[in-house]
C-alpha atoms as a PDB file:
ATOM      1  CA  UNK A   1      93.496  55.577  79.740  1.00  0.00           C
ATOM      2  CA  UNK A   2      94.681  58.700  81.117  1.00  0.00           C
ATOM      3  CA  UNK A   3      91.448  60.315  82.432  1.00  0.00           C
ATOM      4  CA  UNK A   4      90.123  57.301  85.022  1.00  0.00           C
ATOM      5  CA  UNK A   5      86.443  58.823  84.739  1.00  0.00           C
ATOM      6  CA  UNK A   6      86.734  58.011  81.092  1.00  0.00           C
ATOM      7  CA  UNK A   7      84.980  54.708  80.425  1.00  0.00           C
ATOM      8  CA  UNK A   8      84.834  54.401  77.231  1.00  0.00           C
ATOM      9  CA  UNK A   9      86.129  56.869  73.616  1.00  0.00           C
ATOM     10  CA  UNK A  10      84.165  56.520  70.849  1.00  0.00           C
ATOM     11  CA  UNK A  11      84.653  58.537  67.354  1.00  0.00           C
ATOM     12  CA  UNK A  12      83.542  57.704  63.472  1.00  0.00           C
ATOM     13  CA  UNK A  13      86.886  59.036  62.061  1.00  0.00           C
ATOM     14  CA  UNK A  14      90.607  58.935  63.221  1.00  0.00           C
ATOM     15  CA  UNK A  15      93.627  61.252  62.301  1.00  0.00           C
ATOM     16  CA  UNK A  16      96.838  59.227  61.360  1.00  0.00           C
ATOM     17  CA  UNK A  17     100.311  61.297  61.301  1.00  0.00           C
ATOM     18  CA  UNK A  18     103.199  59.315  59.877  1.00  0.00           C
ATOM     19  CA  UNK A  19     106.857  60.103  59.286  1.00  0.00           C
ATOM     20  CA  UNK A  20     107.898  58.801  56.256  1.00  0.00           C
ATOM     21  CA  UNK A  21     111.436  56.841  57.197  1.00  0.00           C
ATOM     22  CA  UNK A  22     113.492  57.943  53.462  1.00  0.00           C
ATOM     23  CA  UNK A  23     112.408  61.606  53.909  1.00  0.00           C
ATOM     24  CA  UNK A  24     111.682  61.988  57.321  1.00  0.00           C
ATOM     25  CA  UNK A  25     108.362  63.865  55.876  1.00  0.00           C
ATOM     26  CA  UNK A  26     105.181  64.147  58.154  1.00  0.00           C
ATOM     27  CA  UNK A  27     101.737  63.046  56.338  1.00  0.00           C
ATOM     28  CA  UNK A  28      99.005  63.465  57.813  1.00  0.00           C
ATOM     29  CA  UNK A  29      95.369  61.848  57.226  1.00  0.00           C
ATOM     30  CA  UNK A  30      91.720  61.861  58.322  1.00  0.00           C
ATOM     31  CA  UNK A  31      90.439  58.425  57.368  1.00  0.00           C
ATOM     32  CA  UNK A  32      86.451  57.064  57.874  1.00  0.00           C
ATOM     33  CA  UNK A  33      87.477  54.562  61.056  1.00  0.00           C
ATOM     34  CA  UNK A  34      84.856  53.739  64.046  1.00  0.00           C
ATOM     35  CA  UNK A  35      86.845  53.866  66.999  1.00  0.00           C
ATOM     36  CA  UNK A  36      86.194  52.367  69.976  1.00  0.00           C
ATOM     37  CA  UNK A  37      88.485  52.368  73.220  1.00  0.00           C
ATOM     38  CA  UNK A  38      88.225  50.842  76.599  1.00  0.00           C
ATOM     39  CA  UNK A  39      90.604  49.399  79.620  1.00  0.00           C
ATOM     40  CA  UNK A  40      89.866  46.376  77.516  1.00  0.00           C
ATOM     41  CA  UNK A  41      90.668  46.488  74.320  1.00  0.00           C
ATOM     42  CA  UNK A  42      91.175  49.021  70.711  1.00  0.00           C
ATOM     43  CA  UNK A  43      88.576  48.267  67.891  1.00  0.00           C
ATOM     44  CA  UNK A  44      88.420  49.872  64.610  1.00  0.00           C
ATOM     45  CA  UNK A  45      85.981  49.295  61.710  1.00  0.00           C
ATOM     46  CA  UNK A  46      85.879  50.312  58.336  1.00  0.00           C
ATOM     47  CA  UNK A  47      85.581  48.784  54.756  1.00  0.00           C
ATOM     48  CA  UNK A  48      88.104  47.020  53.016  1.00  0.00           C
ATOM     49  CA  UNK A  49      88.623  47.788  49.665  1.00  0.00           C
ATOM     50  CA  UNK A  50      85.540  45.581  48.404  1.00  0.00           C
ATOM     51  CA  UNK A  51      82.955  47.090  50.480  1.00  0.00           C
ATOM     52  CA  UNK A  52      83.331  44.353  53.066  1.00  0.00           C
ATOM     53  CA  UNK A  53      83.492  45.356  57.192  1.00  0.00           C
ATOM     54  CA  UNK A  54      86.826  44.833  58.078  1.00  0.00           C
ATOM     55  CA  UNK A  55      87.511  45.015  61.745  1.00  0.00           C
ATOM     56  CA  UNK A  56      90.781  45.122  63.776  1.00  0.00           C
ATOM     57  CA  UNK A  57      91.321  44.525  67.437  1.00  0.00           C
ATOM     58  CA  UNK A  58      94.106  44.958  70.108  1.00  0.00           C
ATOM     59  CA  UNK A  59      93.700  43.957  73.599  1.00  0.00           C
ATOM     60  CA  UNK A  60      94.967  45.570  76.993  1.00  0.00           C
ATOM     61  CA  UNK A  61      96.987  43.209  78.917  1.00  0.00           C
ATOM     62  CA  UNK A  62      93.802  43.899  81.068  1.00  0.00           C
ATOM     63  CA  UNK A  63      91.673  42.930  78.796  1.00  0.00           C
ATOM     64  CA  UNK A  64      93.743  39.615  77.506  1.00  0.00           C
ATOM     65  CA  UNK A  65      93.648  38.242  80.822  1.00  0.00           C
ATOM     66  CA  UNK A  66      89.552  38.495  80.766  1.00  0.00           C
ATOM     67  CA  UNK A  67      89.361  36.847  77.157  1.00  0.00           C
ATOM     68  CA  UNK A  68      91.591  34.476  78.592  1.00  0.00           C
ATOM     69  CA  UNK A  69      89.120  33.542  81.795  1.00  0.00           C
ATOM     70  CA  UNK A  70      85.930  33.728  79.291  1.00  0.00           C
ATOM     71  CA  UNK A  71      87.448  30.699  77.292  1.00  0.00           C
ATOM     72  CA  UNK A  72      88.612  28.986  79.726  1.00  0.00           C
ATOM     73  CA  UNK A  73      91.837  29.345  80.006  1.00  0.00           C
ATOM     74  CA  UNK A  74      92.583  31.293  83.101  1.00  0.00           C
ATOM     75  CA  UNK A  75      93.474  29.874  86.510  1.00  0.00           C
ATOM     76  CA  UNK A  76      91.345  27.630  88.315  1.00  0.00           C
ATOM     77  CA  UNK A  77      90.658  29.581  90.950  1.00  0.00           C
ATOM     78  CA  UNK A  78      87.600  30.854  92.549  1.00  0.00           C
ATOM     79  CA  UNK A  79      87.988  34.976  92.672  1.00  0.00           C
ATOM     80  CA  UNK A  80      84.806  35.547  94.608  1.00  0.00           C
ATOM     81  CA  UNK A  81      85.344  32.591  97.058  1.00  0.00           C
ATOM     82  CA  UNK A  82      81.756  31.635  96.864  1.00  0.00           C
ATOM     83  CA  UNK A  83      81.707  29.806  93.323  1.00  0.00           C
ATOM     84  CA  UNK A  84      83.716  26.769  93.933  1.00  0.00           C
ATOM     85  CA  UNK A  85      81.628  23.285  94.366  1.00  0.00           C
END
């Protein structure tokens, strides 16, 4: 994130621009898409076509590594070096 006192972004809509690749056009749309952003990751929720939440998630390298030590799969290694027994 560029602003480091920024913790967190959070809006209920997003604004997607695309060029179109044949006619190298510029579209433009506002679409109804929670948006959450941290260090750790992108979400965004909506409904599929159904009705149904549909949810999509990309993690930070940042935030991969930490999903990686909450399952277990991480070094062994004792960060705080007060933890291992």
């Amino acid at each position: 994130m560029e602003n480091n006192n920024i913790k967190e972004i959070r809006a209920s809509e997003v604004t997607v621009e695309v060029k179109d690749a044949l006619t190298g056009q510029v579209f433009r749309r506002t679409l109804p898409i929670d948006y959450v952003e941290t260090a750790n990751a992108l979400r965004l929720m909506a409904e599929d076509a159904h009705g149904n939440p549909a949810e999509l998630v990309f993690f930070s390298s940042k935030g991969l590594g930490r999903l990686r030590d909450l399952t277990g799969g991480g070094p062994d290694a004792d960060p705080c070096g007060g933890h291992a027994g």
